[in-house]
N, C-alpha and C. Protein backbone atom coordinates (compact mmCIF):
# COMPACT_ATOMS: atom_id res chain seq x y z
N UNK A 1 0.83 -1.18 0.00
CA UNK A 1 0.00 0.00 0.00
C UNK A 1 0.88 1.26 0.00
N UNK A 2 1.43 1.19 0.81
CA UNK A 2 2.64 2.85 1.01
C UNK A 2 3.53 2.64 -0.75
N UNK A 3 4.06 1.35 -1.10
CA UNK A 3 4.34 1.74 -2.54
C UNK A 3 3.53 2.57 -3.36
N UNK A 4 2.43 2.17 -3.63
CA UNK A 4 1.22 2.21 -4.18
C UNK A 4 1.33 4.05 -3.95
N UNK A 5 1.31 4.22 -3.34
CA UNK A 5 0.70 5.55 -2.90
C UNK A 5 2.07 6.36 -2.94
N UNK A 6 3.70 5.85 -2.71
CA UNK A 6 4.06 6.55 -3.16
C UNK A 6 4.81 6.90 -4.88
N UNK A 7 4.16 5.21 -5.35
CA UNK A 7 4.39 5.67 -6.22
C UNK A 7 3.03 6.63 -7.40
N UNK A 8 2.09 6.64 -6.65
CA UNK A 8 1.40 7.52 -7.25
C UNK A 8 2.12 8.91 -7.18
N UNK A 9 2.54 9.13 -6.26
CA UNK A 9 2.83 10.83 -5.67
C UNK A 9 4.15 11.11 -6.55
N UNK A 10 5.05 10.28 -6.79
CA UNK A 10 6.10 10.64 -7.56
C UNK A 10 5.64 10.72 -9.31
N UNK A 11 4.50 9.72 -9.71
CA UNK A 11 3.38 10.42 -10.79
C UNK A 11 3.34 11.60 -11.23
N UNK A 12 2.64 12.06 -10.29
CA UNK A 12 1.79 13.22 -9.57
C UNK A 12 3.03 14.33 -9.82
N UNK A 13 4.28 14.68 -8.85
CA UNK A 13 5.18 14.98 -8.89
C UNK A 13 5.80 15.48 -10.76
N UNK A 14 6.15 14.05 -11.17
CA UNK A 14 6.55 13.87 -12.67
C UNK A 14 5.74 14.51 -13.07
N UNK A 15 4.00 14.20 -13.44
CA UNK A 15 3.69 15.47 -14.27
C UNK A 15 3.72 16.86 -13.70
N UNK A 16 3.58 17.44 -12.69
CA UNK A 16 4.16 18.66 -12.56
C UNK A 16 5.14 19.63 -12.92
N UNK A 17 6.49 18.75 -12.67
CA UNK A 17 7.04 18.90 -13.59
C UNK A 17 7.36 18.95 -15.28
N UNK A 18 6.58 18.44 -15.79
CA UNK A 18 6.19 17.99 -16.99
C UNK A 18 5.30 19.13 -17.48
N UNK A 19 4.62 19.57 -16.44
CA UNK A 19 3.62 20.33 -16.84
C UNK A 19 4.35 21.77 -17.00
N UNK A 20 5.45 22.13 -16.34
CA UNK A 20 5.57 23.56 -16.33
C UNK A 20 6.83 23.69 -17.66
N UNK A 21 6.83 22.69 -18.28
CA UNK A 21 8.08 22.90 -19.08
C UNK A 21 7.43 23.94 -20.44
N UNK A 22 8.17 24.54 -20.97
CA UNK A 22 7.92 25.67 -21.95
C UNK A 22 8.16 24.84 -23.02
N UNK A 23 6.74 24.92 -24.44
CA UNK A 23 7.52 24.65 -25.65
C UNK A 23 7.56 25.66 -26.34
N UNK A 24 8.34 25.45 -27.54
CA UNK A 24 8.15 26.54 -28.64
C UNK A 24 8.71 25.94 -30.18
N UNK A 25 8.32 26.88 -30.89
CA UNK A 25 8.87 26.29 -32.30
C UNK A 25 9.14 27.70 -32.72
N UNK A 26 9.74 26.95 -34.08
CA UNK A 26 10.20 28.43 -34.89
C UNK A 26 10.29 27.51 -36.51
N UNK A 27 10.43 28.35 -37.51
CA UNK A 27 10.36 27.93 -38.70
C UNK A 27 11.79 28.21 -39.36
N UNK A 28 12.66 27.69 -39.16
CA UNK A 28 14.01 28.18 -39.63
C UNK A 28 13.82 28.12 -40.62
N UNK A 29 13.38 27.34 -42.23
CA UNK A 29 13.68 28.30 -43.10
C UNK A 29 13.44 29.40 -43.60
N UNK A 30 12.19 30.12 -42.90
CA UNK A 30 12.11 31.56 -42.67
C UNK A 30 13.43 32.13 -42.18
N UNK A 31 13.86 31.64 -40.84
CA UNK A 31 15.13 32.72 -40.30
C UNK A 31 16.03 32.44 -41.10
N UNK A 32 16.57 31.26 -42.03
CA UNK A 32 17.61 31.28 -42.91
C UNK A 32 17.54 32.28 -43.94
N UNK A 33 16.25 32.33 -44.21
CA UNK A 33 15.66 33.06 -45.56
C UNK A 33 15.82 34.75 -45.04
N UNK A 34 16.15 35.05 -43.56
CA UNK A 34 15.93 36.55 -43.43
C UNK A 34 17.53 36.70 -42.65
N UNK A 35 18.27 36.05 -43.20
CA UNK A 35 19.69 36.28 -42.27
C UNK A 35 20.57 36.78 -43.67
N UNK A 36 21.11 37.83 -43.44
CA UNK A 36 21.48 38.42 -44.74
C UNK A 36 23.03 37.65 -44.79
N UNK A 37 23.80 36.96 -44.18
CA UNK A 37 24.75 35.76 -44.56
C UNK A 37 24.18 34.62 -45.37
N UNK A 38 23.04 34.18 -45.11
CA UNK A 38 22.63 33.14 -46.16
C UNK A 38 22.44 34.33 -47.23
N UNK A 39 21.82 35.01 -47.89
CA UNK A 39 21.98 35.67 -49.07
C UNK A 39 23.45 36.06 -49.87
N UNK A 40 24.60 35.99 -48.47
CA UNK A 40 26.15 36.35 -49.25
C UNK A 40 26.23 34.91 -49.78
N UNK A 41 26.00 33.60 -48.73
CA UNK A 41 26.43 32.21 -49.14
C UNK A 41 25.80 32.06 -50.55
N UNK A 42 24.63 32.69 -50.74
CA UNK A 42 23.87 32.03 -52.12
C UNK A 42 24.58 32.50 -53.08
N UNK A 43 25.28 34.14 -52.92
CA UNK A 43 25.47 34.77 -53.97
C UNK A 43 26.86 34.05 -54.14
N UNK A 44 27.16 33.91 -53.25
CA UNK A 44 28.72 33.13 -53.97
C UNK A 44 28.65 31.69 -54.39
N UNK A 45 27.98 30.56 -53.65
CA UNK A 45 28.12 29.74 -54.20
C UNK A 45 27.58 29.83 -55.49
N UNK A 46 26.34 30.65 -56.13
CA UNK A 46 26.35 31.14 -57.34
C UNK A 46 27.09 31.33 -58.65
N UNK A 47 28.01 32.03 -57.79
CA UNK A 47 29.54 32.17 -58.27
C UNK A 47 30.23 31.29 -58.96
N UNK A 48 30.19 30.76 -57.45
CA UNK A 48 31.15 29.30 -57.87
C UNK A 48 30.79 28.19 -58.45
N UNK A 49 29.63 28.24 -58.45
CA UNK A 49 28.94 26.73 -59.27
C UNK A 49 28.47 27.53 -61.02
N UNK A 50 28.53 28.79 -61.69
CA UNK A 50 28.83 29.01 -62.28
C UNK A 50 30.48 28.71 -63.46
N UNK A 51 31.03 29.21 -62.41
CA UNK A 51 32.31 28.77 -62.80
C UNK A 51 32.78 27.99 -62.93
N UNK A 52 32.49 26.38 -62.46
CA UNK A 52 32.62 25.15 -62.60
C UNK A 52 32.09 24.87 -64.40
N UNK A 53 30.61 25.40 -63.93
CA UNK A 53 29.91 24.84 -65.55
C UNK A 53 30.88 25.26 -66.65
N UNK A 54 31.13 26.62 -66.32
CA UNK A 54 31.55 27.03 -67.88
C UNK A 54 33.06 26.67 -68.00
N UNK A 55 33.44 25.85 -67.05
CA UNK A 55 34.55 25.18 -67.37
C UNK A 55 34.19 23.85 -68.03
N UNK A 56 32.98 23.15 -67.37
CA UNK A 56 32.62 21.82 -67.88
C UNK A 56 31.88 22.17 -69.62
N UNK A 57 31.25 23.15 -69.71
CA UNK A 57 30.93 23.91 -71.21
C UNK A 57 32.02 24.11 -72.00
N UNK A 58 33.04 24.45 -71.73
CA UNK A 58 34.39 25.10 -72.65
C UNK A 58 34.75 23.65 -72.87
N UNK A 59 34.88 22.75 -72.13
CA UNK A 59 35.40 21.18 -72.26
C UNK A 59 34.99 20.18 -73.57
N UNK A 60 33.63 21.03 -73.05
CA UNK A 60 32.33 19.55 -73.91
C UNK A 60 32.35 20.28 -75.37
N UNK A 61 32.39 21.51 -75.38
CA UNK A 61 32.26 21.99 -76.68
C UNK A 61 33.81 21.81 -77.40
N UNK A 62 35.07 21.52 -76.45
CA UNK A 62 36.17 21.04 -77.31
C UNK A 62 36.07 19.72 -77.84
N UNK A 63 34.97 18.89 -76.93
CA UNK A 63 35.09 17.66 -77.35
C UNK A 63 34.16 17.35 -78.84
N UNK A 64 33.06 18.37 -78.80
CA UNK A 64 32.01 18.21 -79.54
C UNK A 64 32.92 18.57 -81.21
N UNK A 65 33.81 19.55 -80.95
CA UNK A 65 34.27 19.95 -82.16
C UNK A 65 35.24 18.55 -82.93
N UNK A 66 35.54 18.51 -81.84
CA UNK A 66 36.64 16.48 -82.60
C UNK A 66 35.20 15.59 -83.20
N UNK A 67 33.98 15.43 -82.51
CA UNK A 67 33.11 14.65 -83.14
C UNK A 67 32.96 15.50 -84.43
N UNK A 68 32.57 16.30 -84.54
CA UNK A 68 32.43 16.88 -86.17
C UNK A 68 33.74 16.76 -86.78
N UNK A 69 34.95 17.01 -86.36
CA UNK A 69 35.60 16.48 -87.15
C UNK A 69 35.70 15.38 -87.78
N UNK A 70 35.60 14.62 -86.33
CA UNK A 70 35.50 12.71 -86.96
C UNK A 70 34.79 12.45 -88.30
N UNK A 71 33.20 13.29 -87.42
CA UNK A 71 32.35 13.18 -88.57
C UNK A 71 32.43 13.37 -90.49
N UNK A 72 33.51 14.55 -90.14
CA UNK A 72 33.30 15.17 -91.36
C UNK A 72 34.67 13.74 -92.42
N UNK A 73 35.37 13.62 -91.54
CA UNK A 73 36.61 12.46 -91.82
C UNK A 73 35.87 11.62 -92.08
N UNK A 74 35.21 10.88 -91.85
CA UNK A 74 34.18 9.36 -91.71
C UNK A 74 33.83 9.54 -93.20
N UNK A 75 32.73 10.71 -93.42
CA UNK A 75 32.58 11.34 -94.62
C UNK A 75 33.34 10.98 -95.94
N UNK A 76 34.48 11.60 -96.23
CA UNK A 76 35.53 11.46 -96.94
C UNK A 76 36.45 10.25 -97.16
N UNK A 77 35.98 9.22 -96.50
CA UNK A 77 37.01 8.37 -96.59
C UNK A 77 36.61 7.51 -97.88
N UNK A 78 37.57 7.13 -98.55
CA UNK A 78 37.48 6.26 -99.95
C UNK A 78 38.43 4.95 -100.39
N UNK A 79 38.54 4.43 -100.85
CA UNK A 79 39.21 3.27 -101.39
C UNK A 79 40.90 3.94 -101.18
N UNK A 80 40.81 5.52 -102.20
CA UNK A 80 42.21 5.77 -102.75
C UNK A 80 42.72 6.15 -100.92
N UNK A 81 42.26 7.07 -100.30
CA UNK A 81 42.36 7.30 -99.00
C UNK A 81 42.87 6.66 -98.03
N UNK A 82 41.97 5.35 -97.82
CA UNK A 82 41.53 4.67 -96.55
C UNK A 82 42.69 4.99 -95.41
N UNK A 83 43.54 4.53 -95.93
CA UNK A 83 45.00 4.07 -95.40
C UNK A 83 44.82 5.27 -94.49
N UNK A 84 45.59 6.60 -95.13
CA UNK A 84 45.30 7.95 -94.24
C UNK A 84 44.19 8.40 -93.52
N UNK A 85 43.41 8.49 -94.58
CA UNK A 85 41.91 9.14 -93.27
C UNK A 85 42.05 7.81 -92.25
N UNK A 86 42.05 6.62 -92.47
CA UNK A 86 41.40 5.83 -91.76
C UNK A 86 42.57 5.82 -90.65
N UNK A 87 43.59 6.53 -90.56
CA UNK A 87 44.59 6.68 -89.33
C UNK A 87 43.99 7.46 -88.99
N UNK A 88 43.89 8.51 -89.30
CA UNK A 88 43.45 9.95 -88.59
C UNK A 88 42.11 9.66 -87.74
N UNK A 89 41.10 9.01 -88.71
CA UNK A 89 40.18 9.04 -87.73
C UNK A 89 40.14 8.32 -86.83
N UNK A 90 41.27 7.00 -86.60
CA UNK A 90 41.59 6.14 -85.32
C UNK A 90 42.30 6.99 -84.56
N UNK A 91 42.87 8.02 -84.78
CA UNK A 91 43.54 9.44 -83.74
C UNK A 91 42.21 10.02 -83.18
N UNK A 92 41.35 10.00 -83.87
CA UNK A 92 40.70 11.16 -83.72
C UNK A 92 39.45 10.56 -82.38
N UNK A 93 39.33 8.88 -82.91
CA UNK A 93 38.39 8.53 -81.88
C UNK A 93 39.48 8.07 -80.48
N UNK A 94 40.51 8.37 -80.21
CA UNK A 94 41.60 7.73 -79.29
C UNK A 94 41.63 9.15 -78.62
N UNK A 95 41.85 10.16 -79.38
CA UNK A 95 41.32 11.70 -78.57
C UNK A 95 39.62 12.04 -77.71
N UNK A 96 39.21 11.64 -78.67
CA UNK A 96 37.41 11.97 -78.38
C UNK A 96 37.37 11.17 -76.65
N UNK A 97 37.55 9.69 -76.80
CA UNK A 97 37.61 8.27 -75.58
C UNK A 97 38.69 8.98 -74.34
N UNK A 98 39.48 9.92 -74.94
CA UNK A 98 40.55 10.86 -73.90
C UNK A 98 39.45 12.13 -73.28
N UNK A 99 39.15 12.98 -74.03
CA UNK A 99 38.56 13.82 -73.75
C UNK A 99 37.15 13.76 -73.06
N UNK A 100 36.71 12.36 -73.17
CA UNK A 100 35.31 11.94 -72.50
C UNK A 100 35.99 11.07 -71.36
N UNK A 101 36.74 10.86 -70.97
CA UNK A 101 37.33 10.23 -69.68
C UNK A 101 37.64 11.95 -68.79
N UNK A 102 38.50 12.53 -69.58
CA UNK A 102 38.97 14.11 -68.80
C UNK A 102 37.72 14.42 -68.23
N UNK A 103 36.55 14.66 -69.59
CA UNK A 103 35.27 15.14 -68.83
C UNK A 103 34.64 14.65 -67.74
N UNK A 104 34.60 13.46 -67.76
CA UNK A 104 34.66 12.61 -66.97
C UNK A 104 34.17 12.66 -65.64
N UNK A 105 35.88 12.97 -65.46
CA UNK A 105 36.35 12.89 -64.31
C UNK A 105 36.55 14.30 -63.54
N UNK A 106 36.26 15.72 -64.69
CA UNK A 106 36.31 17.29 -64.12
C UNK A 106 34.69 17.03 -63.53
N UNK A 107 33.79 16.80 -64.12
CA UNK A 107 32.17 16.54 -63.53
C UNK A 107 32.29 16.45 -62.17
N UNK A 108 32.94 14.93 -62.21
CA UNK A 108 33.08 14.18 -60.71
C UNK A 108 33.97 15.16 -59.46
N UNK A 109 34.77 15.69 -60.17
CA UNK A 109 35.67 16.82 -59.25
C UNK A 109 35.13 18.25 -58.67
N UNK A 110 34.65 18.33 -59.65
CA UNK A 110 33.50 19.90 -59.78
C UNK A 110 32.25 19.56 -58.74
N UNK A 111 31.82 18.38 -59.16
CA UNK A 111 30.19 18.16 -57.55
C UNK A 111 31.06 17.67 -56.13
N UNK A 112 32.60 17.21 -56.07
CA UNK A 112 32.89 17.13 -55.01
C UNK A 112 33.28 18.45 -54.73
N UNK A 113 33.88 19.54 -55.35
CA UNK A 113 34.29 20.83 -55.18
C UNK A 113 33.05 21.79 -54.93
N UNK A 114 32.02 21.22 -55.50
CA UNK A 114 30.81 22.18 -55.33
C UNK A 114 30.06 21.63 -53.93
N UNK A 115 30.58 20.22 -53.22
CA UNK A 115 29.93 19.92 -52.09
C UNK A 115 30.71 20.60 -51.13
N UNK A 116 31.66 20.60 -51.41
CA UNK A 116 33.10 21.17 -50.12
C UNK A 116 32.90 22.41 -49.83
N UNK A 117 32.50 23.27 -50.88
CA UNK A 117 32.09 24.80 -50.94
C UNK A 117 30.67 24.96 -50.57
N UNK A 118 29.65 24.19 -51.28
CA UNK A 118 28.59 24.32 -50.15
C UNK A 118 28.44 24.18 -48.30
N UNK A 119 28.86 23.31 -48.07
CA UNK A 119 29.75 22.82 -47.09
C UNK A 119 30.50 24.30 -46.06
N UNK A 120 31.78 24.96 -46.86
CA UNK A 120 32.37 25.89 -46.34
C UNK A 120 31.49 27.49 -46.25
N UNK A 121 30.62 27.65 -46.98
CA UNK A 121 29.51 28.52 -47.04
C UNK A 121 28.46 28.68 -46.25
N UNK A 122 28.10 27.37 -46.21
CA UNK A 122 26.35 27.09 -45.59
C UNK A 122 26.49 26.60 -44.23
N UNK A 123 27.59 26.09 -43.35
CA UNK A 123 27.70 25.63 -42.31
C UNK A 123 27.98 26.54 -41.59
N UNK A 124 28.64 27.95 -41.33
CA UNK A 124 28.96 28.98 -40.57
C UNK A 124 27.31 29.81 -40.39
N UNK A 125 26.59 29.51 -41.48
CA UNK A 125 25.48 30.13 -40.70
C UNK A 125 24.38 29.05 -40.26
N UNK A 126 24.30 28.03 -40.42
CA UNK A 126 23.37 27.21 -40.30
C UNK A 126 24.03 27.33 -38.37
N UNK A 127 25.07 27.06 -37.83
CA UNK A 127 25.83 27.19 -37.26
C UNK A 127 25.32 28.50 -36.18
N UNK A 128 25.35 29.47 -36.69
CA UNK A 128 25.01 30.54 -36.56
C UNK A 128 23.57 30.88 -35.53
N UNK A 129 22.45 30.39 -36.83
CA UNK A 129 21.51 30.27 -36.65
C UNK A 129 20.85 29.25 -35.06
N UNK A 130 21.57 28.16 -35.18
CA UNK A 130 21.33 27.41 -34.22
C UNK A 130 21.72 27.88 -33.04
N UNK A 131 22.82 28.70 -33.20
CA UNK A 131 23.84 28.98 -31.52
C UNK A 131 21.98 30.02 -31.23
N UNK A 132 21.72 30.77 -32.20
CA UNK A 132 21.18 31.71 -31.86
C UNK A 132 19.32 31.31 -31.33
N UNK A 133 19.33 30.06 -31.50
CA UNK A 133 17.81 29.67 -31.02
C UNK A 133 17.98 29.17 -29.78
N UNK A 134 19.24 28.23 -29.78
CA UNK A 134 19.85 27.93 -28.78
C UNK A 134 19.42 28.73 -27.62
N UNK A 135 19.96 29.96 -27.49
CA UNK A 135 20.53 30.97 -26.54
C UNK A 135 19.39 31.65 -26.25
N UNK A 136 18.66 32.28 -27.43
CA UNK A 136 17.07 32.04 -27.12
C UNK A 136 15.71 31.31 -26.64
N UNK A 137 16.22 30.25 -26.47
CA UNK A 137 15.44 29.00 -25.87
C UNK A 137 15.80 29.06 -24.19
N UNK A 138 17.07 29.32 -24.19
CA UNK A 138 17.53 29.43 -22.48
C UNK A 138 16.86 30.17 -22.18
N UNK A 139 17.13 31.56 -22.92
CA UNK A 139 17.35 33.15 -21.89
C UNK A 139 15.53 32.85 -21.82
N UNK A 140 14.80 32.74 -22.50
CA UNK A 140 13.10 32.44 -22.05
C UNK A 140 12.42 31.32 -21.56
N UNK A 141 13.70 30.10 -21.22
CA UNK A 141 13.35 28.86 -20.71
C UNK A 141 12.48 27.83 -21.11
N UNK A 142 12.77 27.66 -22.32
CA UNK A 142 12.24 27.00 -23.22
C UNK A 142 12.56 25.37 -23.01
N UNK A 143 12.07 24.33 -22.55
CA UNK A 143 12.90 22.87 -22.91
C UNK A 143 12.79 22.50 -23.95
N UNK A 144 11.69 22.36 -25.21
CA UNK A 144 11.79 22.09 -26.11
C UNK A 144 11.20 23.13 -27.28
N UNK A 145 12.18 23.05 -28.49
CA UNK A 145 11.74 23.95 -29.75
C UNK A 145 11.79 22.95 -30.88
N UNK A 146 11.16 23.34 -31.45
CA UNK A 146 10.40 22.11 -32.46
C UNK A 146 10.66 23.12 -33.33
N UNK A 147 10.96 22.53 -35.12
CA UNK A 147 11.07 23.33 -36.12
C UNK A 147 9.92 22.57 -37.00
N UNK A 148 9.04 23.90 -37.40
CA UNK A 148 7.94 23.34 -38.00
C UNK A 148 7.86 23.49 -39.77
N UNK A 149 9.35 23.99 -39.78
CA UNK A 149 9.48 23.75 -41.40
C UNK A 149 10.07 22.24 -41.71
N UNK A 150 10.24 21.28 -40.70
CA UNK A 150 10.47 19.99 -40.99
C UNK A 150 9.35 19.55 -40.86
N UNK A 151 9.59 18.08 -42.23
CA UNK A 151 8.76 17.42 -42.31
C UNK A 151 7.86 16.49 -41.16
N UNK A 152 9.01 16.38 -40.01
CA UNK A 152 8.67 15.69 -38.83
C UNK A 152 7.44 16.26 -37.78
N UNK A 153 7.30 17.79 -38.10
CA UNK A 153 6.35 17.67 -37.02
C UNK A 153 4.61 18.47 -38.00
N UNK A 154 4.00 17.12 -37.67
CA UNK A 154 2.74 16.73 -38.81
C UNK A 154 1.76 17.89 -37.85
N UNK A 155 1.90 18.66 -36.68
CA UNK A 155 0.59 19.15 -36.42
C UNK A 155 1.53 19.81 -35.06
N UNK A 156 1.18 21.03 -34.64
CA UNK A 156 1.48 22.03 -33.57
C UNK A 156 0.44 22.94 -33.15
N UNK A 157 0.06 22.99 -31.87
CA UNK A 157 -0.84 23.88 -31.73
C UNK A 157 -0.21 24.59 -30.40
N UNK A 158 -0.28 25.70 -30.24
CA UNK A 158 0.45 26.23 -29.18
C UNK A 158 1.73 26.49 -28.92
N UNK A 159 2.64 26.62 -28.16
CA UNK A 159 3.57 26.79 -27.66
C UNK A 159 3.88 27.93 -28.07
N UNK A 160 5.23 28.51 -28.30
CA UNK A 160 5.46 29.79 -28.74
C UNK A 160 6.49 30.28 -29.91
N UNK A 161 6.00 30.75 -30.82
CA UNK A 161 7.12 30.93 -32.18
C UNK A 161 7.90 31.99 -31.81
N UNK A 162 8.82 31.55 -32.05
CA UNK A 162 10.10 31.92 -31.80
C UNK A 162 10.90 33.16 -32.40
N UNK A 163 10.31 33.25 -33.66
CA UNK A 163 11.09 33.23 -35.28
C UNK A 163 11.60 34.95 -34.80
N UNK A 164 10.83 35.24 -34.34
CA UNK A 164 11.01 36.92 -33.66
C UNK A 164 12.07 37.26 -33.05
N UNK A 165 12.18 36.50 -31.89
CA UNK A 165 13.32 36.67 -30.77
C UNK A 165 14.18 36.25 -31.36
N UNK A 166 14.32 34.92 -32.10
CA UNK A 166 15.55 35.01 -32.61
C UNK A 166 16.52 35.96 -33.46
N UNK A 167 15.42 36.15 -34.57
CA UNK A 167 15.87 37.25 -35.12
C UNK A 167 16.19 38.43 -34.62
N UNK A 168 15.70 38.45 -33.84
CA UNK A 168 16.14 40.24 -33.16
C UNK A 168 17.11 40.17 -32.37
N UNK A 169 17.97 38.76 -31.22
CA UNK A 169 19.07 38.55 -30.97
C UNK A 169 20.22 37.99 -31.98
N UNK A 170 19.57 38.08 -33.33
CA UNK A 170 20.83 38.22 -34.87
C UNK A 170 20.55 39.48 -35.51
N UNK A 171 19.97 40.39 -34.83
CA UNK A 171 19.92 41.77 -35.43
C UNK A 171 19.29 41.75 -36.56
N UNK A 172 18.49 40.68 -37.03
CA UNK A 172 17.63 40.85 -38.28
C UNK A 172 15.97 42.16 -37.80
N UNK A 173 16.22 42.41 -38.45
CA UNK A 173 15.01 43.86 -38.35
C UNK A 173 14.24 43.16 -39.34
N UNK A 174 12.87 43.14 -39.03
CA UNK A 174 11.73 42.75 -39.79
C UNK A 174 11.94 43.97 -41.22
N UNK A 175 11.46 43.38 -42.42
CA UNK A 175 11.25 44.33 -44.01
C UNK A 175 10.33 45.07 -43.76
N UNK A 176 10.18 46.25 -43.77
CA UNK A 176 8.69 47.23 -44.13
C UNK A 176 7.76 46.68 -45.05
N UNK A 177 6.94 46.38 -45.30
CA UNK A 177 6.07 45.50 -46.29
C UNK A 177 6.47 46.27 -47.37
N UNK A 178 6.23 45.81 -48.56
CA UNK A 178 6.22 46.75 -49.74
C UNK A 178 4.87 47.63 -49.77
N UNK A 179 4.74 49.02 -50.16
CA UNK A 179 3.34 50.10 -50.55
C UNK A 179 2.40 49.48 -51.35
N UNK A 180 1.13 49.47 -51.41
CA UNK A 180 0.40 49.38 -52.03
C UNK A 180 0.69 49.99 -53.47
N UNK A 181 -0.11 49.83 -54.42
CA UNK A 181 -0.57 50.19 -55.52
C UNK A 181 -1.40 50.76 -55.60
């Protein structure tokens, strides 16, 4: 009986505790979307994943020009010929099988170079962002914050959005709406 009863009271107890805990959520990709470092990260990796292509473009269009050559060789070849064109164009497909291995393998280098740089870009504020909900979750005593731009949480009613305080301890200032028309 005294179990019984005390373990009701430590119950009892547990939800009390339970009961006074603070939730809250916030929608981070809103605060990513209003942190003017994610707008530098976009504009550069921009940059840089630009610059990859038109290296992988300058490549493919050297390679494309040997296929018309081939092509135009393939073309021309004749009885009196063979001998010659038909070297050249075994050069020419031993270049093309070179130049589609190079390409290849710049593709494969370029999405690991473009992960490393996403990576060195996007992690100082994601980073950022978190220290800063973090610290906001204390200073108002929050135990749990739920992000309701993930797929994981199917339904929220209550607790308290966040998206404010955080931002205003990252110095983001809300936009003036745009004027009417």
């Amino acid at each position: 009986m005294k179990v019984a009863v005390v373990a009701v009271g430590l119950l009892f107890a547990g939800n009390a505790v339970n009961a006074q805990q603070k939730l809250g959520h916030i929608n981070s990709a809103d605060l990513l979307q209003a942190m003017p470092e994610m707008k530098t990260a976009d504009a550069s990796f921009q940059t840089f994943a630009k610059a990859k292509q038109s290296t992988l473009e300058k490549m493919d269009a050297e390679r494309q020009k040997k296929i018309g050559l081939y092509t135009e060789k393939s073309k021309t070849i004749s009885e009196a010929n063979k001998e010659v064109v038909g070297k050249e164009i075994q050069a020419l497909v031993i270049e093309i099988q070179d130049m589609e291995k190079r390409l290849g393998e710049a593709q494969q280098k370029s999405e690991e170079e473009l992960q490393a740089k996403r990576t060195e870009l996007y992690q100082p504020v994601f980073k950022k962002a978190e220290d800063a909900v973090k610290t906001v979750a204390k200073e108002k005593g929050y135990a749990y914050v739920f992000d309701i731009s993930q797929p994981g949480v199917v339904y929220f009613d209550g607790g308290d959005d966040m998206l404010a305080a955080v931002k205003a301890k990252l110095g983001i200032t809300a936009a003036a709406p745009a004027p009417k028309k």
